[in-house]
C-alpha atoms as a PDB file:
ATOM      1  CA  UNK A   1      20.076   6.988   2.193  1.00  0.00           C
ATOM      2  CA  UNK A   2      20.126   4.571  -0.640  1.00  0.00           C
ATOM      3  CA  UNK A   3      21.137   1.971   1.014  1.00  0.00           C
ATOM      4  CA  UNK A   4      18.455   2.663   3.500  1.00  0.00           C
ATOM      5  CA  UNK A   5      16.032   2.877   0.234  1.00  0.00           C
ATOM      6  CA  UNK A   6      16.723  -0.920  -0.783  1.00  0.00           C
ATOM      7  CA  UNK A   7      16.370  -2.382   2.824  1.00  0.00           C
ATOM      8  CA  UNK A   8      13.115  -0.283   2.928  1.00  0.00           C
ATOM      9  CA  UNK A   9      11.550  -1.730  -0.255  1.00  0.00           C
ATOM     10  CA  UNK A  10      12.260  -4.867   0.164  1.00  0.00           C
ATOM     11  CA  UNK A  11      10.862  -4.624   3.811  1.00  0.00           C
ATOM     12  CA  UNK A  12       7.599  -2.619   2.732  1.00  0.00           C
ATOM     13  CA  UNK A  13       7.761  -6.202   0.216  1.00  0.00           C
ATOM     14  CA  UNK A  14       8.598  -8.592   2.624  1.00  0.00           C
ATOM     15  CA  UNK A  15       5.169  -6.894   4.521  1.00  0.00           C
ATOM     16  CA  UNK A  16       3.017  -7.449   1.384  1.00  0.00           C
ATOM     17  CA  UNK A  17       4.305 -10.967   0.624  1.00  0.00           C
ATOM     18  CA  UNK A  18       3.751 -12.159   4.181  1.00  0.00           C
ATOM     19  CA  UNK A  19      -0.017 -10.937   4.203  1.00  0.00           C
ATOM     20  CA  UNK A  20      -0.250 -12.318   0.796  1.00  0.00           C
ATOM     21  CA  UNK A  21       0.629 -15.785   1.743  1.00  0.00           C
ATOM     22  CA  UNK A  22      -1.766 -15.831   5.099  1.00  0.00           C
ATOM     23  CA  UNK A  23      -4.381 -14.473   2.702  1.00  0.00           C
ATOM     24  CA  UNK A  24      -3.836 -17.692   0.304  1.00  0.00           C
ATOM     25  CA  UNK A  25      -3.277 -20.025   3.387  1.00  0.00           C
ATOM     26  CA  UNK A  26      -7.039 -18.242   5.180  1.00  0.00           C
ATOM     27  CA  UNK A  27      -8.973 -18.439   1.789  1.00  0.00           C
ATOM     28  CA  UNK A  28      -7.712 -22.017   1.023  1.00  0.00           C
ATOM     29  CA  UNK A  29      -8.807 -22.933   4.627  1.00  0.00           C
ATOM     30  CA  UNK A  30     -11.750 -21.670   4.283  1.00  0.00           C
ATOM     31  CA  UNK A  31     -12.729 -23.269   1.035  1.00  0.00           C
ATOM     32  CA  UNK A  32     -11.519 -26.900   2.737  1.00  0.00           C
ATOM     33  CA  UNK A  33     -13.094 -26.224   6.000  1.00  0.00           C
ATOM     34  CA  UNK A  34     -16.690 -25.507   4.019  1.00  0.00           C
ATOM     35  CA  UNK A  35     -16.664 -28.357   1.331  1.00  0.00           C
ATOM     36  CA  UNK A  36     -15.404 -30.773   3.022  1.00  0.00           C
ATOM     37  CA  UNK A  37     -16.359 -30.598   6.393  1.00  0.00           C
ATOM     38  CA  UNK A  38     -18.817 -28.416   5.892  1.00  0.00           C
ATOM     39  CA  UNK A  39     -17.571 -25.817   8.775  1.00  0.00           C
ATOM     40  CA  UNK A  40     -16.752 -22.389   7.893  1.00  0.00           C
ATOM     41  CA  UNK A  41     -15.142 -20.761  10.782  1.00  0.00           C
ATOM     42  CA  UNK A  42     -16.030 -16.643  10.930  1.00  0.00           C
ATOM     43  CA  UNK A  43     -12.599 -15.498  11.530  1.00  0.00           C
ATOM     44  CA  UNK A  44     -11.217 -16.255   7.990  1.00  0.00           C
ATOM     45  CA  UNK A  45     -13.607 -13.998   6.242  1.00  0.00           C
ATOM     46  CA  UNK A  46     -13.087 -10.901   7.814  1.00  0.00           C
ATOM     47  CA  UNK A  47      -9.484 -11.521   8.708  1.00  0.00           C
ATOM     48  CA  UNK A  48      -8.882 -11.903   5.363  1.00  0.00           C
ATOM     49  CA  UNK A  49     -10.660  -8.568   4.245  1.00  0.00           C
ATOM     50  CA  UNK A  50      -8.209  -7.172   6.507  1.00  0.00           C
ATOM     51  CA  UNK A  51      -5.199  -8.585   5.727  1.00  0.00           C
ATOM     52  CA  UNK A  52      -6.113  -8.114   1.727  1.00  0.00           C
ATOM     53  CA  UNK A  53      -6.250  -4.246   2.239  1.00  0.00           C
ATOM     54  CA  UNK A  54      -2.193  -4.027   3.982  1.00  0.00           C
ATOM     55  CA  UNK A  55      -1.097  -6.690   1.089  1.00  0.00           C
ATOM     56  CA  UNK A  56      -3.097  -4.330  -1.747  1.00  0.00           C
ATOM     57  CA  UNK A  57      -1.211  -0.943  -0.109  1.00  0.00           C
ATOM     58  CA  UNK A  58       1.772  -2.608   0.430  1.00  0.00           C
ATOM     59  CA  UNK A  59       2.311  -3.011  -3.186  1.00  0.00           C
ATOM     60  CA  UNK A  60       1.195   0.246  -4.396  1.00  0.00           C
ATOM     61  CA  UNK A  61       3.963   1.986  -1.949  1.00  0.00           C
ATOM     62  CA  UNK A  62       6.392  -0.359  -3.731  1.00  0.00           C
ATOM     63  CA  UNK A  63       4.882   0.469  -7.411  1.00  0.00           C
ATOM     64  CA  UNK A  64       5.764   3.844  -6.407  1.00  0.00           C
ATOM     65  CA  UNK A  65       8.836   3.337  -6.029  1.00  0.00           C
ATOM     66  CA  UNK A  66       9.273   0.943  -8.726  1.00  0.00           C
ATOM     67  CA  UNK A  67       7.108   3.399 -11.052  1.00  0.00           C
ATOM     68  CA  UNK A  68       4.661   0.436 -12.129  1.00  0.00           C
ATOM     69  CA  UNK A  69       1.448   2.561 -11.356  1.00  0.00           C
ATOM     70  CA  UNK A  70      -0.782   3.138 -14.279  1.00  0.00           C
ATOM     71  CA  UNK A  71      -0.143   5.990 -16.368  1.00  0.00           C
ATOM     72  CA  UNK A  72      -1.062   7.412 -20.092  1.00  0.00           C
ATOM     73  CA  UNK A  73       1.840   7.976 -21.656  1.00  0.00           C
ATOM     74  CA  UNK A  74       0.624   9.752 -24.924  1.00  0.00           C
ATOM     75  CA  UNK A  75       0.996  13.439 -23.689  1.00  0.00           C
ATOM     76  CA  UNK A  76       4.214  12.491 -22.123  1.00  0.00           C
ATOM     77  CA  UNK A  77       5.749  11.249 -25.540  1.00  0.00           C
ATOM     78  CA  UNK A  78       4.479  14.200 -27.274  1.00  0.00           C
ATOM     79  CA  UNK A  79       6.678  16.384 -25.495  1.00  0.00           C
ATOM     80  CA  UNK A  80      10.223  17.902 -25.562  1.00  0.00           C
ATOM     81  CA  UNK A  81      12.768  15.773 -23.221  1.00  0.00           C
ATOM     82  CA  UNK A  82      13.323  19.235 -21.592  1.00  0.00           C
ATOM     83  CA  UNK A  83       9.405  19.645 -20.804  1.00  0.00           C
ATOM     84  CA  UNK A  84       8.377  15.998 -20.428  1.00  0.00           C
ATOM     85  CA  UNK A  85      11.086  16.317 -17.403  1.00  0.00           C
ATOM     86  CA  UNK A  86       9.161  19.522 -15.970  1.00  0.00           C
ATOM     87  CA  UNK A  87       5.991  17.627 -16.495  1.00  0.00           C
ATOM     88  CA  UNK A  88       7.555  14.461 -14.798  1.00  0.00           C
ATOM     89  CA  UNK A  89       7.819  17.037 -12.020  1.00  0.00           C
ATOM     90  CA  UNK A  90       4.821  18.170 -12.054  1.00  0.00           C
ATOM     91  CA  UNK A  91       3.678  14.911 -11.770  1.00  0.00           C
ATOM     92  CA  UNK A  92       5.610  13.444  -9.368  1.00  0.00           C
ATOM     93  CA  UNK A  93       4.712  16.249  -6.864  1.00  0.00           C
ATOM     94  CA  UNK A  94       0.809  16.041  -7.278  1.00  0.00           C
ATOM     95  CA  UNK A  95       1.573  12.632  -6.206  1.00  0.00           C
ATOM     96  CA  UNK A  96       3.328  13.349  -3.087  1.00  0.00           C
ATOM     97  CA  UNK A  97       0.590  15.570  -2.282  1.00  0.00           C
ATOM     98  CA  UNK A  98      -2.157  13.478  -2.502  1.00  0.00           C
ATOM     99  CA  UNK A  99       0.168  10.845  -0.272  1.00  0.00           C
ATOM    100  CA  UNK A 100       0.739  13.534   2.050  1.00  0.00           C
ATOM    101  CA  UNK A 101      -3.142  14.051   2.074  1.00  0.00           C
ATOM    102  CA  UNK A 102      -3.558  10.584   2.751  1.00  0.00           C
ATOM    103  CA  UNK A 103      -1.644  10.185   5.645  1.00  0.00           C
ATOM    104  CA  UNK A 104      -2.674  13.125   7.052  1.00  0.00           C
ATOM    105  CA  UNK A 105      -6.616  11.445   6.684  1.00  0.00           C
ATOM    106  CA  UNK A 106      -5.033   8.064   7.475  1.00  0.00           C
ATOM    107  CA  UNK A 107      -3.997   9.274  10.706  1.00  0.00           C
ATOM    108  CA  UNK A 108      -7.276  10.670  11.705  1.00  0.00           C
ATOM    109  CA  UNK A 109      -8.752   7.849  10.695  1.00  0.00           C
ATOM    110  CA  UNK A 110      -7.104   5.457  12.553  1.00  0.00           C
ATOM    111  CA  UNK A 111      -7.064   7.920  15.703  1.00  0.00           C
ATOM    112  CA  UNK A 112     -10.903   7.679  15.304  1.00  0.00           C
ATOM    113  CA  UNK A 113     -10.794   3.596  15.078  1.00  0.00           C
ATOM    114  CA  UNK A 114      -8.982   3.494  18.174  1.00  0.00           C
ATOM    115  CA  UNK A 115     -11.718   2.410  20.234  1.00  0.00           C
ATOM    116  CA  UNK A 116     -13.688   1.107  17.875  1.00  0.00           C
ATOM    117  CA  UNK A 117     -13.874  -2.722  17.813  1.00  0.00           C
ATOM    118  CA  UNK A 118     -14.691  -5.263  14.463  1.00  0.00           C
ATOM    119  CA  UNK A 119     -17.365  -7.255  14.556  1.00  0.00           C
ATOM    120  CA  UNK A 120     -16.683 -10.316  14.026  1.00  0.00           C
ATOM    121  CA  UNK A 121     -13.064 -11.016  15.456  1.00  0.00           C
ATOM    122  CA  UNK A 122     -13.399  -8.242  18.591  1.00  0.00           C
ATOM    123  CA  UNK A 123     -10.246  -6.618  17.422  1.00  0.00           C
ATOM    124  CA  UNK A 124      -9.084  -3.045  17.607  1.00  0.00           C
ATOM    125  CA  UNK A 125     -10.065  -1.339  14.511  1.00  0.00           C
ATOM    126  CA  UNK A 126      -6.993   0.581  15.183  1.00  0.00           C
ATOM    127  CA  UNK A 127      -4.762  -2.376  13.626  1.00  0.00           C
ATOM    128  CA  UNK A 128      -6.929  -2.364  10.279  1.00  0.00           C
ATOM    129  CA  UNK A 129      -6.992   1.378   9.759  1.00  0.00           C
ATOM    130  CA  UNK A 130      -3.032   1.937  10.671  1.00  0.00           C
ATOM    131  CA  UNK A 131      -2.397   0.876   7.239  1.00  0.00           C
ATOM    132  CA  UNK A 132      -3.070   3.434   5.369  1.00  0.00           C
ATOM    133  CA  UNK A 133      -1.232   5.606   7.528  1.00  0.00           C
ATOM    134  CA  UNK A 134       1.709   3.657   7.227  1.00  0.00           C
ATOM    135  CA  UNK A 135       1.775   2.802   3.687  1.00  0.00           C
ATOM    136  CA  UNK A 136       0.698   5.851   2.467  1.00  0.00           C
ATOM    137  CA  UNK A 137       3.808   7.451   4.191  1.00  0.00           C
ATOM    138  CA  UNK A 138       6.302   4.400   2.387  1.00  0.00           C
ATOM    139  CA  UNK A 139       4.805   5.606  -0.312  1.00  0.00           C
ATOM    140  CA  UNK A 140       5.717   9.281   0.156  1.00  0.00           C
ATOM    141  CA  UNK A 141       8.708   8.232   1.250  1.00  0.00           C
ATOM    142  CA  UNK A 142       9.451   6.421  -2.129  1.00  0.00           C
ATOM    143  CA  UNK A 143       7.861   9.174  -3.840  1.00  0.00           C
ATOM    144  CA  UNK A 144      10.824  11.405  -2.731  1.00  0.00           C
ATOM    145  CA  UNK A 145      13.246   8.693  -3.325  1.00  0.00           C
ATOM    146  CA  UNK A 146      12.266   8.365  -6.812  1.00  0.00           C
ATOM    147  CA  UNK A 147      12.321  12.136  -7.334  1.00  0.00           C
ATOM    148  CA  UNK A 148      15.902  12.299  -6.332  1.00  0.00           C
ATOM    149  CA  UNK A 149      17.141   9.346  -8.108  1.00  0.00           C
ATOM    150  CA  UNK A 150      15.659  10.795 -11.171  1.00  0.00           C
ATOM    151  CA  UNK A 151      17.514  14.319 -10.172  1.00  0.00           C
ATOM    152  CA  UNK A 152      20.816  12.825 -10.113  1.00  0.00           C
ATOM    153  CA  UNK A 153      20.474  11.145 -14.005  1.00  0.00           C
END
């Protein structure tokens, strides 16, 4: 499985990096296009909006696997090593609830979108809301992964 784990990160990373670069490449387009030539094609704004949102969950399913999200730590340092592991716990599987939650929604969601259409580019809305779906369940995923990595130290 852990093998499985480092393939999967760095393919859930691979995902954000590639829409990160066509988001850089659409935005610096667009900025050339409309100063220069003074054409601003329609495609690059909301393709972009799109493409931010899978690059933007893309890395927070890796920061959960990484454990870069944002977190107060003062409580946590307060407390026994024995109970700040219970609490870690704790934490950990309020997490994977809410991520289960979210796919759950995410699903629904993008069942709903299915024959909905966007505006501008006449694409399936279906593409844009699978995202969450998807990265929501990487992050449960990695949620679960972290869990048990932390079980065996």
């Amino acid at each position: 499985m852990w093998k499985f784990d480092k393939y999967f990160v760095k393919f859930v990373e691979l995902l954000g990096t590639v829409a990160t670069m066509v988001l850089f490449a659409l935005m610096v387009m667009q900025v050339i296009l409309r100063y220069v030539f003074g054409f601003s094609p329609l495609f690059t704004e909301e393709f972009g909006r799109y493409i931010l949102v899978w690059s933007v969950l893309a890395g927070a399913a890796v920061s959960v696997r990484q454990g870069l999200h944002i977190k107060i730590e003062f409580l946590q340092d307060l407390l026994p090593q024995r109970v700040r592991s219970v609490w870690l716990i704790i934490l950990d599987a309020m997490c994977l609830v809410l991520f289960i939650m979210l796919v759950y929604y995410g699903v629904d969601m993008t069942l709903y979108g299915r024959n909905q259409t966007s505006s501008g580019l006449q694409i399936p809305m279906f593409y844009y809301y699978m995202a969450f779906p998807f990265f929501f369940a990487c992050a449960c995923f990695f949620a679960v992964a972290r869990f048990l990595e932390r079980r065996r130290k």
